[in-house]
C-alpha atoms as a PDB file:
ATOM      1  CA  UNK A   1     109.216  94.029  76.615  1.00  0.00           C
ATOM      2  CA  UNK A   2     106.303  93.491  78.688  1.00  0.00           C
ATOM      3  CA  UNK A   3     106.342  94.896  82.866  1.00  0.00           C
ATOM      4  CA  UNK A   4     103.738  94.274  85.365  1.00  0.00           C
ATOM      5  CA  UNK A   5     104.965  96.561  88.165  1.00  0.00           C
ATOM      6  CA  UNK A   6     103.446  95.412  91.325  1.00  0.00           C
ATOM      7  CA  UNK A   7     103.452  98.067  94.553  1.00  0.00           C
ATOM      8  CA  UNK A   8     102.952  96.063  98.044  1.00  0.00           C
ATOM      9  CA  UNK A   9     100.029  93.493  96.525  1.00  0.00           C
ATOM     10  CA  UNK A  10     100.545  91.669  99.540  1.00  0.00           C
ATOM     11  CA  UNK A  11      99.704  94.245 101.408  1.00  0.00           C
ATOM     12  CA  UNK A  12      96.210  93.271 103.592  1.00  0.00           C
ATOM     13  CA  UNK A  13      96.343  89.662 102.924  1.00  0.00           C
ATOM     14  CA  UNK A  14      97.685  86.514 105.200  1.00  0.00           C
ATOM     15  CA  UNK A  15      99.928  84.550 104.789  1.00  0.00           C
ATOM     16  CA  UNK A  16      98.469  82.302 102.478  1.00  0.00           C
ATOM     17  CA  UNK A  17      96.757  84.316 100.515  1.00  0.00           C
ATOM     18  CA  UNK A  18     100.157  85.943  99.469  1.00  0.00           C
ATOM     19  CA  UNK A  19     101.777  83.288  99.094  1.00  0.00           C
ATOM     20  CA  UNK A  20      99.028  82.517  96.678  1.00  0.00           C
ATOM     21  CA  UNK A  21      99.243  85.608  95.094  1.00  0.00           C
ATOM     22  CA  UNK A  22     102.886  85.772  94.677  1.00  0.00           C
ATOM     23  CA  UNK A  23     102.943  82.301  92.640  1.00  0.00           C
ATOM     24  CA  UNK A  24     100.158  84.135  90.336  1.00  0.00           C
ATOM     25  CA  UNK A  25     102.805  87.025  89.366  1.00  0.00           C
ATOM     26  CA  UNK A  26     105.620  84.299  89.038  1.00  0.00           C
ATOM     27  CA  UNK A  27     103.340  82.074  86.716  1.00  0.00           C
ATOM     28  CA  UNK A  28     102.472  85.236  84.868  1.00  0.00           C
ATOM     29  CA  UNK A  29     106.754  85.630  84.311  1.00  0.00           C
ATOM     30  CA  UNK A  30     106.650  81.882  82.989  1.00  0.00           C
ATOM     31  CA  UNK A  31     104.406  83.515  80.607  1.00  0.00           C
ATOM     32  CA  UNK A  32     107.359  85.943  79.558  1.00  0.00           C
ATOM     33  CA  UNK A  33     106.199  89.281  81.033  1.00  0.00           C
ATOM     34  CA  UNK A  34     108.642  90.427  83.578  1.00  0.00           C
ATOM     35  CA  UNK A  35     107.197  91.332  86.806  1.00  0.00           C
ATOM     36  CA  UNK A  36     108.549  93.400  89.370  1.00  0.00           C
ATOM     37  CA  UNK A  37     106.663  94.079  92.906  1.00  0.00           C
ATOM     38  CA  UNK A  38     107.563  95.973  96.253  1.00  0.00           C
ATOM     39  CA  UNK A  39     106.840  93.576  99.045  1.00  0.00           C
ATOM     40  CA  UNK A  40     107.527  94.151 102.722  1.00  0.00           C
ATOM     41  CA  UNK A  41     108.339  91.825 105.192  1.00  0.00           C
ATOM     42  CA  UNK A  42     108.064  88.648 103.435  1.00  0.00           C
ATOM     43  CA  UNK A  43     108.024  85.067 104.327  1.00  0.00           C
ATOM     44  CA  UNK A  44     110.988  83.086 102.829  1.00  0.00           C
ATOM     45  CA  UNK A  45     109.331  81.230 101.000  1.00  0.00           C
ATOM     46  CA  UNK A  46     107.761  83.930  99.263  1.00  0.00           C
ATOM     47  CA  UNK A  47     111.086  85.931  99.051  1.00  0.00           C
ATOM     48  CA  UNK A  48     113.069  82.733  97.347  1.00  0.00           C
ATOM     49  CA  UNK A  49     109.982  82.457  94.331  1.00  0.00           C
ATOM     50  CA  UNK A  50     111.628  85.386  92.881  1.00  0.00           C
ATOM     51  CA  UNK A  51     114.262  85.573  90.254  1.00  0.00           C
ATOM     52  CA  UNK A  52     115.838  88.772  91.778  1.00  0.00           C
ATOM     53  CA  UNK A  53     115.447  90.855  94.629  1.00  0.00           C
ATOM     54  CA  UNK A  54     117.106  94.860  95.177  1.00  0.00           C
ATOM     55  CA  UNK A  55     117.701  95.094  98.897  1.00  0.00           C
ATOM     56  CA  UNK A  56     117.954  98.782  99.494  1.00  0.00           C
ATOM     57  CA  UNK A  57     119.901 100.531 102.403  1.00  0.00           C
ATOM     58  CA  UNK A  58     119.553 103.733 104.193  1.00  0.00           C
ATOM     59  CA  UNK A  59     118.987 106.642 101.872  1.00  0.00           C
ATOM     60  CA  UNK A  60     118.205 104.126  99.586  1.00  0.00           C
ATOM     61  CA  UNK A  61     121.254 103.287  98.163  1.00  0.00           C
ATOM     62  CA  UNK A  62     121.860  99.352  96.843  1.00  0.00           C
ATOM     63  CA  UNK A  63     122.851  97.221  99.200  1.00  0.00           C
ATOM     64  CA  UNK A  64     122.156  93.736  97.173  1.00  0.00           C
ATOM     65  CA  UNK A  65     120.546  93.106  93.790  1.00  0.00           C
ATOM     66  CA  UNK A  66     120.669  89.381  92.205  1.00  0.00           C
ATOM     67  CA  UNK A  67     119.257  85.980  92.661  1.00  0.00           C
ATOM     68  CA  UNK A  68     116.646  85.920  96.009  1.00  0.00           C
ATOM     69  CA  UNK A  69     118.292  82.420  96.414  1.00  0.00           C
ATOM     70  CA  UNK A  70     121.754  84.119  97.279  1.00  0.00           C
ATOM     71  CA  UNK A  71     120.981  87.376  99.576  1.00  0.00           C
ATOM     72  CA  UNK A  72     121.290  85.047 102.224  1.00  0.00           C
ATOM     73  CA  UNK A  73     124.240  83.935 100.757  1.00  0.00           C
ATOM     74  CA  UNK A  74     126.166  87.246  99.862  1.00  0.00           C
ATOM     75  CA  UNK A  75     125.634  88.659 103.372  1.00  0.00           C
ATOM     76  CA  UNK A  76     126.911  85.727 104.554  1.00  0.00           C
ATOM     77  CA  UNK A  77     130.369  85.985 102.539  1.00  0.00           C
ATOM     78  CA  UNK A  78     130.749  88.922 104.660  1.00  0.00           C
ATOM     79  CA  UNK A  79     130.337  87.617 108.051  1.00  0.00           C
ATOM     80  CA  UNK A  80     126.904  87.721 108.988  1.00  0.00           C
ATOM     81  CA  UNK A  81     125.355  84.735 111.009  1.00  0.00           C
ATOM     82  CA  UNK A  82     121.688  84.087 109.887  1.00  0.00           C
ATOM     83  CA  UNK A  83     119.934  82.620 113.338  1.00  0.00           C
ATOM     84  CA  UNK A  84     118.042  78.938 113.055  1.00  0.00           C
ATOM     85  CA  UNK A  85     114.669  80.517 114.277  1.00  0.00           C
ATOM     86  CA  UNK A  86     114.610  83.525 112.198  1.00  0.00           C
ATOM     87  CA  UNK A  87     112.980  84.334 108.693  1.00  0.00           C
ATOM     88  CA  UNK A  88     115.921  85.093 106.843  1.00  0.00           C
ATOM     89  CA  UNK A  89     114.192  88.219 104.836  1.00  0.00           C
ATOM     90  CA  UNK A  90     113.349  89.528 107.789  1.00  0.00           C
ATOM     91  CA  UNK A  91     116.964  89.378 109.430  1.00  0.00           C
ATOM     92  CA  UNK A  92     118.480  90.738 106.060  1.00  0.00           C
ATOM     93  CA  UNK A  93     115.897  93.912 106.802  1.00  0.00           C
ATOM     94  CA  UNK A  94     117.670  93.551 110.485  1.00  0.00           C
ATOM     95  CA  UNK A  95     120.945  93.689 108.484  1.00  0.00           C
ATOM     96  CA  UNK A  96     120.334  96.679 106.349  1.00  0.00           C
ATOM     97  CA  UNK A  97     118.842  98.448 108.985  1.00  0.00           C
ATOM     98  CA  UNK A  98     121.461  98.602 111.491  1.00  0.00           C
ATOM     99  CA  UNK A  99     119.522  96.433 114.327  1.00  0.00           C
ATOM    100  CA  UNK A 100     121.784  93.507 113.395  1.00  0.00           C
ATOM    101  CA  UNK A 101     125.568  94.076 114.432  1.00  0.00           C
ATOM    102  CA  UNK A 102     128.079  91.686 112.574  1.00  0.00           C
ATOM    103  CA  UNK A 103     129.615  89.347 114.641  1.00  0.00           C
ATOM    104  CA  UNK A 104     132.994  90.132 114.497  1.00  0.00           C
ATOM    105  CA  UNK A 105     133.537  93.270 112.921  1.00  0.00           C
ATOM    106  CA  UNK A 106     131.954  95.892 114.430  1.00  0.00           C
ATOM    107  CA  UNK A 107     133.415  98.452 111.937  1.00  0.00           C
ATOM    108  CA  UNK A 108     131.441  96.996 109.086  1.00  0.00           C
ATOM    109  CA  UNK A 109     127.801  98.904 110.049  1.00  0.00           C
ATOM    110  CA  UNK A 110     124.966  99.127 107.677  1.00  0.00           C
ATOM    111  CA  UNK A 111     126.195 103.036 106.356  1.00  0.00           C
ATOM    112  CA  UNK A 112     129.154 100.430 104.572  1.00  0.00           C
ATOM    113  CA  UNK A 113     126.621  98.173 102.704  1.00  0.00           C
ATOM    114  CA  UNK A 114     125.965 100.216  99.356  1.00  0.00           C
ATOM    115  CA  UNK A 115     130.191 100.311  99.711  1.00  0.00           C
ATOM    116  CA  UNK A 116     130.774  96.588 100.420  1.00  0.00           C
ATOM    117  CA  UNK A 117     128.377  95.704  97.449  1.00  0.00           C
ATOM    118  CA  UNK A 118     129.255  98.580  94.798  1.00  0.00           C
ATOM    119  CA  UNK A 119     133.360  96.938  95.638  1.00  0.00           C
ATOM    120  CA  UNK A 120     132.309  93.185  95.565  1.00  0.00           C
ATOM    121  CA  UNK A 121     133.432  92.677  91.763  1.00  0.00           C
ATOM    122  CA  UNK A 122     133.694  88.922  92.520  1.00  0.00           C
ATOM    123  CA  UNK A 123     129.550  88.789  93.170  1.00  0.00           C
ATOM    124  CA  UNK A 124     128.526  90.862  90.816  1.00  0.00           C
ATOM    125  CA  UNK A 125     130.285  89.444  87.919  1.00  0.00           C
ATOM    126  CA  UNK A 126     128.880  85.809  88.963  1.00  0.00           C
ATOM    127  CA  UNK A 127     125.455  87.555  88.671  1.00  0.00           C
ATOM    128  CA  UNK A 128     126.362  89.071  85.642  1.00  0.00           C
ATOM    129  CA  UNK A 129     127.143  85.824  84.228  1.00  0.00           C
ATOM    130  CA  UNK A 130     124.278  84.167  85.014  1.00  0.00           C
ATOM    131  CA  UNK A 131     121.861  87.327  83.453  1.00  0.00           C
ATOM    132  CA  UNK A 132     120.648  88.559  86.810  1.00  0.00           C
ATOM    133  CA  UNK A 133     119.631  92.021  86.571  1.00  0.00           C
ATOM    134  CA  UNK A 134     123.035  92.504  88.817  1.00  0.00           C
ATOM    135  CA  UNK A 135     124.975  93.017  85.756  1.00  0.00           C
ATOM    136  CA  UNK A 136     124.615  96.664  85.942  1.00  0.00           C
ATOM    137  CA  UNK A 137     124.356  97.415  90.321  1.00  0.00           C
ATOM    138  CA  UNK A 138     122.955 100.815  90.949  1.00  0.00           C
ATOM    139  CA  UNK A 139     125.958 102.780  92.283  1.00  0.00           C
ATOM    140  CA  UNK A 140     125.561 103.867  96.118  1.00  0.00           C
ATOM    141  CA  UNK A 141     126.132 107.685  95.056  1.00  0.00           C
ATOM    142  CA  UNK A 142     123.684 107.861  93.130  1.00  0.00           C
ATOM    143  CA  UNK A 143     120.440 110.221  94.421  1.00  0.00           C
ATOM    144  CA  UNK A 144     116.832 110.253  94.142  1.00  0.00           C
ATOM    145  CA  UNK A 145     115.779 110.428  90.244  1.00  0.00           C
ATOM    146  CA  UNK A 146     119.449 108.313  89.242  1.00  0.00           C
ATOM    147  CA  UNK A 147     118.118 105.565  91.534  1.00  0.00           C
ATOM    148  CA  UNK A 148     114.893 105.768  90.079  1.00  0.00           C
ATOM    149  CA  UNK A 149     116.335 105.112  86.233  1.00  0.00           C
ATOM    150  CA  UNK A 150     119.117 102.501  87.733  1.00  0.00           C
ATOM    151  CA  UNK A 151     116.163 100.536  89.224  1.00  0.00           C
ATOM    152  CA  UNK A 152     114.586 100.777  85.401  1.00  0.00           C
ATOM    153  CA  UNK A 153     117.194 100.340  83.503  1.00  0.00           C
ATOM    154  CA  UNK A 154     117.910  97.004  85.602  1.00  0.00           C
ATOM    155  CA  UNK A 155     114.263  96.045  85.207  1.00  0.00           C
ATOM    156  CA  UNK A 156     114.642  96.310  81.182  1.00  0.00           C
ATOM    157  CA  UNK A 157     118.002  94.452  81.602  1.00  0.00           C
ATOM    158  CA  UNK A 158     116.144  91.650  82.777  1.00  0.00           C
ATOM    159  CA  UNK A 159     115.597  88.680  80.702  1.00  0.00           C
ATOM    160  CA  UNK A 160     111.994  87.987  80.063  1.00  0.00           C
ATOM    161  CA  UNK A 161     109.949  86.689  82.461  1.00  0.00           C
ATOM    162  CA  UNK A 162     112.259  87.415  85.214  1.00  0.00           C
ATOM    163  CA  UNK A 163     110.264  87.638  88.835  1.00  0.00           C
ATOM    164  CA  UNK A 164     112.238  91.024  90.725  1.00  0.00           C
ATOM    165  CA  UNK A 165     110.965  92.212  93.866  1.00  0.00           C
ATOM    166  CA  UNK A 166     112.711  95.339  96.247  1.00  0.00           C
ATOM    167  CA  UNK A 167     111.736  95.399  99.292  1.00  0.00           C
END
């Protein structure tokens, strides 16, 4: 299998030369080389082109890996509201980060993320199903080096040509 492994190639541009950019790396999966990049901050539209996305907590434990198309989605199944006017990449970063409180359960912080998602059997097996790279979530114990190999074995799990991005 074929990786192009992408670190912040956003980085410096606007908007719409990422946006350009990105659709080069997802034409280049069409082609059947999987591509993973690290991309910060963004724009929806740019975060929804990919296939899957790892959203990474504090410490940097897994808080969400599977389709970009249902991050939005997942954290809402557990009671966050997304706001009209905001990007919704950047308000799961809000979520993840702790600047976000949930609405009505004030118990469930962002240190219970990696626990909510490593306990969700019900979303991960959907994911599984459909061949996300979810099939195999990195577990929220794991530590510096295990991360490291979780995040590559999911990568090789990956059908090819699948578009991945952490952030």
């Amino acid at each position: 299998m074929r990786i192009v492994d992408s670190d912040e190639p956003t980085s410096g541009l606007d908007a719409t030369s990422s946006l350009s950019l990105i659709k080069a790396l997802r034409a280049t999966a069409k082609q059947g080389i999987t591509v993973a990049a690290v991309l910060h901050q963004p724009r929806y539209e740019m975060f929804c082109l990919f296939h899957d996305v790892l959203l990474l907590g504090k410490g940097g434990f897994t808080v969400y890996l599977g389709p970009a198309v249902k991050a939005k989605e997942y954290f809402e199944s557990l009671g966050f509201i997304f706001p009209d006017a905001v990007n919704p990449a950047d308000y799961l970063m809000d979520i993840i980060g702790g600047e976000a409180e949930h609405p009505t359960d004030p118990t469930l912080t962002s240190a219970e993320l990696p626990a909510k998602w490593e306990a969700d059997t019900q979303f991960n097996s959907a994911n599984a199903a459909e061949g996300s790279a979810a099939a195999s979530p990195v577990p929220s114990s794991a530590g510096g080096e295990e991360l490291l190999d979780a995040r590559n074995r999911s990568l090789q799990r990956c059908i090819p040509g699948t578009f991945a991005l952490a952030i």
